[in-house]
C-alpha atoms as a PDB file:
ATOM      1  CA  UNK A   1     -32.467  55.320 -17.226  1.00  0.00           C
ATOM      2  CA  UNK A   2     -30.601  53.659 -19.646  1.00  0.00           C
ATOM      3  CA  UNK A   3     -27.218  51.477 -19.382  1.00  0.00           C
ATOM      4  CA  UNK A   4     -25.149  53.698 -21.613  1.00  0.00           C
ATOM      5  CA  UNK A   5     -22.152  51.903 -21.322  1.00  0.00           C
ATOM      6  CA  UNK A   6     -23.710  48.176 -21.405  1.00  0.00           C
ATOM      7  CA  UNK A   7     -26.072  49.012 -24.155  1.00  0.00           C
ATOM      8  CA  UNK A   8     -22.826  50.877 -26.380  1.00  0.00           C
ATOM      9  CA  UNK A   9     -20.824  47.840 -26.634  1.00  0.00           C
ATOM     10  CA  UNK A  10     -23.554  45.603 -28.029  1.00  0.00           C
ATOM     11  CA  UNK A  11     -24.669  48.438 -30.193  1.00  0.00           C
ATOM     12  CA  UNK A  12     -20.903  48.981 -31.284  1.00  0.00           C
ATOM     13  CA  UNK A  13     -20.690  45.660 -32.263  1.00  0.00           C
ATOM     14  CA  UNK A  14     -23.843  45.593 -34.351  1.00  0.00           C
ATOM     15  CA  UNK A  15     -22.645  48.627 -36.165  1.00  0.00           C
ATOM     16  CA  UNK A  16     -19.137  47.482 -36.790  1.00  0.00           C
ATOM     17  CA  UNK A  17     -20.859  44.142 -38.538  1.00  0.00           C
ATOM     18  CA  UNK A  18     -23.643  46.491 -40.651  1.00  0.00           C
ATOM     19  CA  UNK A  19     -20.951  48.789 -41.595  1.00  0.00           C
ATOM     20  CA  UNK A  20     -18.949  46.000 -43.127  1.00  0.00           C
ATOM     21  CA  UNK A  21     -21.495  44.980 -44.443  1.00  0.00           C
ATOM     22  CA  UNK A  22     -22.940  48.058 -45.691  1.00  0.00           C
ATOM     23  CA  UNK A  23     -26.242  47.466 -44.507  1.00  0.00           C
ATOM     24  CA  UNK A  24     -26.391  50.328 -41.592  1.00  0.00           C
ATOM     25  CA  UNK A  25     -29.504  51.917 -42.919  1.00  0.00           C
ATOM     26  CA  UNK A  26     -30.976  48.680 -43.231  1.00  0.00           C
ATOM     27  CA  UNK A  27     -30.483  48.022 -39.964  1.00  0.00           C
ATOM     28  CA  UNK A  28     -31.721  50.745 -38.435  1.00  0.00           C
ATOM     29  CA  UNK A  29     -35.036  50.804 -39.606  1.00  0.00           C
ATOM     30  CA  UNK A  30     -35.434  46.810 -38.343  1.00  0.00           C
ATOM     31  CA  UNK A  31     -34.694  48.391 -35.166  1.00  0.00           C
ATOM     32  CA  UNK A  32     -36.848  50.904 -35.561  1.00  0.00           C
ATOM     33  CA  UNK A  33     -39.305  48.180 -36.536  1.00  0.00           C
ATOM     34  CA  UNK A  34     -38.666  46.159 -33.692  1.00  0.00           C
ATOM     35  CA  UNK A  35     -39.095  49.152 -31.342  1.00  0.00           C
ATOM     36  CA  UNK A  36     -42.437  49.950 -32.907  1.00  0.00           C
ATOM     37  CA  UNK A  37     -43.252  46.466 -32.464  1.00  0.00           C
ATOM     38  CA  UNK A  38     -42.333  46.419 -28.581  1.00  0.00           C
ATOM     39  CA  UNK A  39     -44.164  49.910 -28.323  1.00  0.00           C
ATOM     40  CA  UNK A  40     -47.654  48.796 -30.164  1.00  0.00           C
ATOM     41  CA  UNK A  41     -47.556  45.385 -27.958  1.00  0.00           C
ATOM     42  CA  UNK A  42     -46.283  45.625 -24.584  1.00  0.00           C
ATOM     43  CA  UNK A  43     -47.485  41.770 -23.568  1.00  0.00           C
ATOM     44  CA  UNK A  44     -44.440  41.433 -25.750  1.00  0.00           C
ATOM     45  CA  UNK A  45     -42.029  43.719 -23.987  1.00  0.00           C
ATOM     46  CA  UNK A  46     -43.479  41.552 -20.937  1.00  0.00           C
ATOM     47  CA  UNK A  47     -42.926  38.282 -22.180  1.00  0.00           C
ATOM     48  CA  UNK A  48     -39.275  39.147 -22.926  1.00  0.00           C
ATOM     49  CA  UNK A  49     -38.675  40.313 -19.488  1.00  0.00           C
ATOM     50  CA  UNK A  50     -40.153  37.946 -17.665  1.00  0.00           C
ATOM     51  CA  UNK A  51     -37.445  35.687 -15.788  1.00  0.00           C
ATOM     52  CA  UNK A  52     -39.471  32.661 -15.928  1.00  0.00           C
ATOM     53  CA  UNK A  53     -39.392  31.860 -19.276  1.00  0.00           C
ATOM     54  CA  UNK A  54     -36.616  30.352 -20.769  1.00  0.00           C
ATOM     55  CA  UNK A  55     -34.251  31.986 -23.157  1.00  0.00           C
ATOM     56  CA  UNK A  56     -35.024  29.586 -26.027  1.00  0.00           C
ATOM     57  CA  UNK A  57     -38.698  30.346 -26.022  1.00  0.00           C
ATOM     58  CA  UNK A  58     -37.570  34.252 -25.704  1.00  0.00           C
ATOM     59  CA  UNK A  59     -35.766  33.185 -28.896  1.00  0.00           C
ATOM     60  CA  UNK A  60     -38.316  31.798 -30.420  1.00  0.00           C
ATOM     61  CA  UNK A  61     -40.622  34.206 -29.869  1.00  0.00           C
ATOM     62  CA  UNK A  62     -39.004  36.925 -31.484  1.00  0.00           C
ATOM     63  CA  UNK A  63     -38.355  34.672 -34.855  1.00  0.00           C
ATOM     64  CA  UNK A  64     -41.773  34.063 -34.704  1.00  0.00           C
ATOM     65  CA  UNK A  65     -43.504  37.978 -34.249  1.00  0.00           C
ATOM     66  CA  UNK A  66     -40.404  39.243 -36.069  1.00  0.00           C
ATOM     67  CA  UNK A  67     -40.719  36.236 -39.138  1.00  0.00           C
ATOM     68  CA  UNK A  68     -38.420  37.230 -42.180  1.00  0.00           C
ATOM     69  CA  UNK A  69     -38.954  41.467 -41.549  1.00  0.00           C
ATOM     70  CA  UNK A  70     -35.383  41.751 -39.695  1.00  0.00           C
ATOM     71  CA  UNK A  71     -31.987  40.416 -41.142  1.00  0.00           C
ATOM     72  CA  UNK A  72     -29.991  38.008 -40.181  1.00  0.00           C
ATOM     73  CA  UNK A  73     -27.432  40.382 -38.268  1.00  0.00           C
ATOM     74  CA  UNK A  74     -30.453  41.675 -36.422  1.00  0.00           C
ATOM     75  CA  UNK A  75     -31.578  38.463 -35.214  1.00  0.00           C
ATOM     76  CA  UNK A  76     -28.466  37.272 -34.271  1.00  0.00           C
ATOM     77  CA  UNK A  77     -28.412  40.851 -32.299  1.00  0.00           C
ATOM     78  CA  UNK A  78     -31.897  40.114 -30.708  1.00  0.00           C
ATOM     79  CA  UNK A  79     -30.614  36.536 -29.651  1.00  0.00           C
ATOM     80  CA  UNK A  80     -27.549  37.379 -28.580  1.00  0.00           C
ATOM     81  CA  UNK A  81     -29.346  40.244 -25.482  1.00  0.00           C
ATOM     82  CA  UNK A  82     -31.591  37.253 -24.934  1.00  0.00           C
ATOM     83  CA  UNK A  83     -28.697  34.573 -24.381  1.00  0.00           C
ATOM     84  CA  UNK A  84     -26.506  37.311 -22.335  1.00  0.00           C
ATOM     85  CA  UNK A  85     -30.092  38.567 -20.306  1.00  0.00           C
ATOM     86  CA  UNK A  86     -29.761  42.159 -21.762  1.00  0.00           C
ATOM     87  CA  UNK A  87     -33.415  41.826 -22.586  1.00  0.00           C
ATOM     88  CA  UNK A  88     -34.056  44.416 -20.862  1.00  0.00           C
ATOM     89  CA  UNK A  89     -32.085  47.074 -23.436  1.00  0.00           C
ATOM     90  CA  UNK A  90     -33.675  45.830 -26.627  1.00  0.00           C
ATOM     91  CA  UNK A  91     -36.129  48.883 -26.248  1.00  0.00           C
ATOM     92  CA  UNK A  92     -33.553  51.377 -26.500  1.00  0.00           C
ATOM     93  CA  UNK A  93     -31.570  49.923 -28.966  1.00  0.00           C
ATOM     94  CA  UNK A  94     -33.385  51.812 -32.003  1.00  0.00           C
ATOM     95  CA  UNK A  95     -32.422  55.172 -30.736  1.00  0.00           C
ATOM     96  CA  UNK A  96     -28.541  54.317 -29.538  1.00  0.00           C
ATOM     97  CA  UNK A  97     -28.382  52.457 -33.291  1.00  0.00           C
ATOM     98  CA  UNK A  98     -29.786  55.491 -34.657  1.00  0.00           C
ATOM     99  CA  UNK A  99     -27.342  57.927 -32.703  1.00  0.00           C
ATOM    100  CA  UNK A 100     -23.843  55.637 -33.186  1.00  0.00           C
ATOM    101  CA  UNK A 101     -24.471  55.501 -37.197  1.00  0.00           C
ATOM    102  CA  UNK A 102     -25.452  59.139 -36.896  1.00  0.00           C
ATOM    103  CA  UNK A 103     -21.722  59.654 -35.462  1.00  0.00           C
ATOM    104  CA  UNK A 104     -20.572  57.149 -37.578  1.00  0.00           C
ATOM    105  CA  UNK A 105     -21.943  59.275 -40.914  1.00  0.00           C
ATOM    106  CA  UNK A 106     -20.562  62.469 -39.281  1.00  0.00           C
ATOM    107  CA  UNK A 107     -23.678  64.043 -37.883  1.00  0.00           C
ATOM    108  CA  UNK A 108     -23.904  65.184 -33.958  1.00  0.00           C
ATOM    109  CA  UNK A 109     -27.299  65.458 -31.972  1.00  0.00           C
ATOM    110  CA  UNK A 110     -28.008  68.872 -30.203  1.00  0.00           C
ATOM    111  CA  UNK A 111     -30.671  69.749 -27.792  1.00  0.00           C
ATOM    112  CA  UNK A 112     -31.302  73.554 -27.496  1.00  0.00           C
ATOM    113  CA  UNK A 113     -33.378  75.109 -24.503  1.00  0.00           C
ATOM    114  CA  UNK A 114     -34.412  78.580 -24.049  1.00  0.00           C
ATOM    115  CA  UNK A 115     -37.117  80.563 -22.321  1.00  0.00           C
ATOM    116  CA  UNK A 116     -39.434  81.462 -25.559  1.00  0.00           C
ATOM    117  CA  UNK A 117     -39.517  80.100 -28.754  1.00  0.00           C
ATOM    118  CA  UNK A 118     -36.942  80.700 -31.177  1.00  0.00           C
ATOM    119  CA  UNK A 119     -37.066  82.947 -34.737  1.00  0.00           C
ATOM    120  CA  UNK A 120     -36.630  80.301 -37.738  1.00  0.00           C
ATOM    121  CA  UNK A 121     -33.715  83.072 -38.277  1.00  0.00           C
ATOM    122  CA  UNK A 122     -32.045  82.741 -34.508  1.00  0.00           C
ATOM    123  CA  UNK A 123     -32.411  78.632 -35.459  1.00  0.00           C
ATOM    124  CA  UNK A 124     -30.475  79.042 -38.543  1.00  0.00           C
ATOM    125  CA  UNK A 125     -27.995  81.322 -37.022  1.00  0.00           C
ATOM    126  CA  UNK A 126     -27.460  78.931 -34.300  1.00  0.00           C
ATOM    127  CA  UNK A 127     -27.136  75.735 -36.237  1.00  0.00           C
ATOM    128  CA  UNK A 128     -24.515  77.320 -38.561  1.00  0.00           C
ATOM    129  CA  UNK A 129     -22.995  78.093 -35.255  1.00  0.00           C
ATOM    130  CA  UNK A 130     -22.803  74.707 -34.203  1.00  0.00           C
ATOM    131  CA  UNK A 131     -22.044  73.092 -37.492  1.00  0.00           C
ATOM    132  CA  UNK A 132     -18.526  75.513 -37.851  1.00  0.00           C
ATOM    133  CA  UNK A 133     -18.251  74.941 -34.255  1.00  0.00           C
ATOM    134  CA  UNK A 134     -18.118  70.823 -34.038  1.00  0.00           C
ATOM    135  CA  UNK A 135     -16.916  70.783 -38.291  1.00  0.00           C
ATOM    136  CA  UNK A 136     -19.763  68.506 -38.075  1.00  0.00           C
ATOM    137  CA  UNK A 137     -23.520  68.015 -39.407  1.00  0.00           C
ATOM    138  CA  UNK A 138     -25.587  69.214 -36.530  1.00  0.00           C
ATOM    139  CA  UNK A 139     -29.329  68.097 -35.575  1.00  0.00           C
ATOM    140  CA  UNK A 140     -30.883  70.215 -33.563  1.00  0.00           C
ATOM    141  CA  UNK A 141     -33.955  69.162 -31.079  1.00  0.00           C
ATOM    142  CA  UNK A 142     -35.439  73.036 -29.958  1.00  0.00           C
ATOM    143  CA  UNK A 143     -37.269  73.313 -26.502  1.00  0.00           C
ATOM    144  CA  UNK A 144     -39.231  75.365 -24.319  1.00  0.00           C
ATOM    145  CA  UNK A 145     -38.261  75.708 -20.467  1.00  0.00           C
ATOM    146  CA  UNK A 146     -39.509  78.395 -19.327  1.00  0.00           C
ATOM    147  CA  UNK A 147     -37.825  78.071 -16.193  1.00  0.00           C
ATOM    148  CA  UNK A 148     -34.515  79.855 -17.859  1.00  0.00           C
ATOM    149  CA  UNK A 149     -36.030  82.768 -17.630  1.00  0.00           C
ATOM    150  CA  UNK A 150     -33.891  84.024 -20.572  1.00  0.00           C
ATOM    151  CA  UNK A 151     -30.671  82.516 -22.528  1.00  0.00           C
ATOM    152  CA  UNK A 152     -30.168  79.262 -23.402  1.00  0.00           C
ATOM    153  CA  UNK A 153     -28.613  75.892 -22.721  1.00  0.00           C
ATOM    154  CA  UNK A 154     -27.073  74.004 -25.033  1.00  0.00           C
ATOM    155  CA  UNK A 155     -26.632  69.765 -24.789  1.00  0.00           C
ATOM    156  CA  UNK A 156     -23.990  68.514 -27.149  1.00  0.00           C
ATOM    157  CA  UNK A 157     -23.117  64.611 -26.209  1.00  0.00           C
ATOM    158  CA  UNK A 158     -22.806  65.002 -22.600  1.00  0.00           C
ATOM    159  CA  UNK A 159     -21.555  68.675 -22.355  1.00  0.00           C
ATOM    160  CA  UNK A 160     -23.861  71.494 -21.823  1.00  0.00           C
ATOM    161  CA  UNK A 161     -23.077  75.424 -22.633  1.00  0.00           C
ATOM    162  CA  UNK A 162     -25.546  77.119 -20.270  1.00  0.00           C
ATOM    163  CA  UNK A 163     -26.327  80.563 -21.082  1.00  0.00           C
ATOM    164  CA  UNK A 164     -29.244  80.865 -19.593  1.00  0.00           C
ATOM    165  CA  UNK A 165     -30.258  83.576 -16.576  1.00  0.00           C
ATOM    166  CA  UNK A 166     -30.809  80.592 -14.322  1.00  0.00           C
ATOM    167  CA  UNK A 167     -27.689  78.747 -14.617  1.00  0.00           C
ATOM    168  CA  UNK A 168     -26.023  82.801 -14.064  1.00  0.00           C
ATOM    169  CA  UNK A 169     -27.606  83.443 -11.088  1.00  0.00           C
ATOM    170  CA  UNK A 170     -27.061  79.646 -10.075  1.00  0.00           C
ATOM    171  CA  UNK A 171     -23.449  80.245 -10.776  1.00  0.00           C
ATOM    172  CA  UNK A 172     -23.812  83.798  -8.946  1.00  0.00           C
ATOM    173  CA  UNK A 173     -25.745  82.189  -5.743  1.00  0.00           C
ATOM    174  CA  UNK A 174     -22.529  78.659  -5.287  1.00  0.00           C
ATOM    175  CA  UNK A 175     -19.576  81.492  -5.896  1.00  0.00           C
ATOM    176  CA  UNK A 176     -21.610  83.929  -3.069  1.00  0.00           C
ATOM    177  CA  UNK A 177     -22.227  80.706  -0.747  1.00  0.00           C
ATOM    178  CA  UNK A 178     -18.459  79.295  -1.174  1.00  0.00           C
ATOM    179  CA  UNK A 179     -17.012  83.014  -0.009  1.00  0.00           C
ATOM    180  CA  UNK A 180     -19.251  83.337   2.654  1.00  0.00           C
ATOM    181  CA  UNK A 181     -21.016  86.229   1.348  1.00  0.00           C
ATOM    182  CA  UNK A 182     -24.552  86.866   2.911  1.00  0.00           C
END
């Protein structure tokens, strides 16, 4: 699971600086880097975590695999979970980067279940949808549960719109159980 909250206000921050700066794009694909990085060497991922070694050789160890491939503003970042023992979130911080700058530019992140696969036409029907919905650029991620049974659910930040058969007859079986109906 990750620390939403902790790992937003370090993100935040970075985005605040490479928005200034106007260097957000450039940022996130160092952090996409240095996720790939963590992902293609876990002794790495290890190394950072481990509480025995000391924060300056942590430090050092990421100007050394990292070299001149992130900017300065990223390896300040980097330093700075190090120094505050956040190592732990530098894994995730790719994606939440990704995601604030996305919200930033004006662009939300959907997830869409439903039972069978969807018609490119249903898609496109459903994104516009969305898009006049939230006045907003909408990404949709499309997924197969079969476990719906029919419908869909829809995950928009942290709401969901469930339309699905389950979630009805889930709703149908609490409002039965809180009346006392058998």
């Amino acid at each position: 699971m990750i620390p939403t909250r902790i790992i937003n206000r370090y993100i935040n921050a970075l985005l605040d600086i490479a928005a200034a700066r106007n260097i957000t794009a450039d940022v996130e694909q160092e952090l996409r880097l240095v996720h790939q990085l963590l992902q293609e060497n876990p002794d790495l991922l290890n190394m950072l975590l481990h509480p025995k070694i000391s924060r300056l050789r942590k430090k050092k160890l990421l100007d050394e695999v990292l070299g001149k491939t992130v900017s300065a503003p990223v390896r300040n970042f980097l330093h700075l979970l190090v120094e505050k023992k956040r190592e732990g979130i530098i894994p995730y911080v790719g994606e939440e980067f990704k995601k604030a700058a996305d919200r930033l530019r004006g662009i939300i992140h959907a997830t869409v279940k439903s039972a069978m696969e969807l018609s490119a036409e249903h898609r496109q029907k459903l994104q516009t949808v969305m898009e006049k919905m939230t006045r907003s650029t909408v990404r949709i991620a499309f997924e197969i549960d079969a476990a719906l049974l029919g419908g869909l659910q829809v995950y928009i930040g942290n709401g969901i719109l469930d339309g699905s058969i389950q979630g009805r007859l889930n709703r149908l079986q609490k409002y039965l159980l809180e009346r006392n109906v058998s």
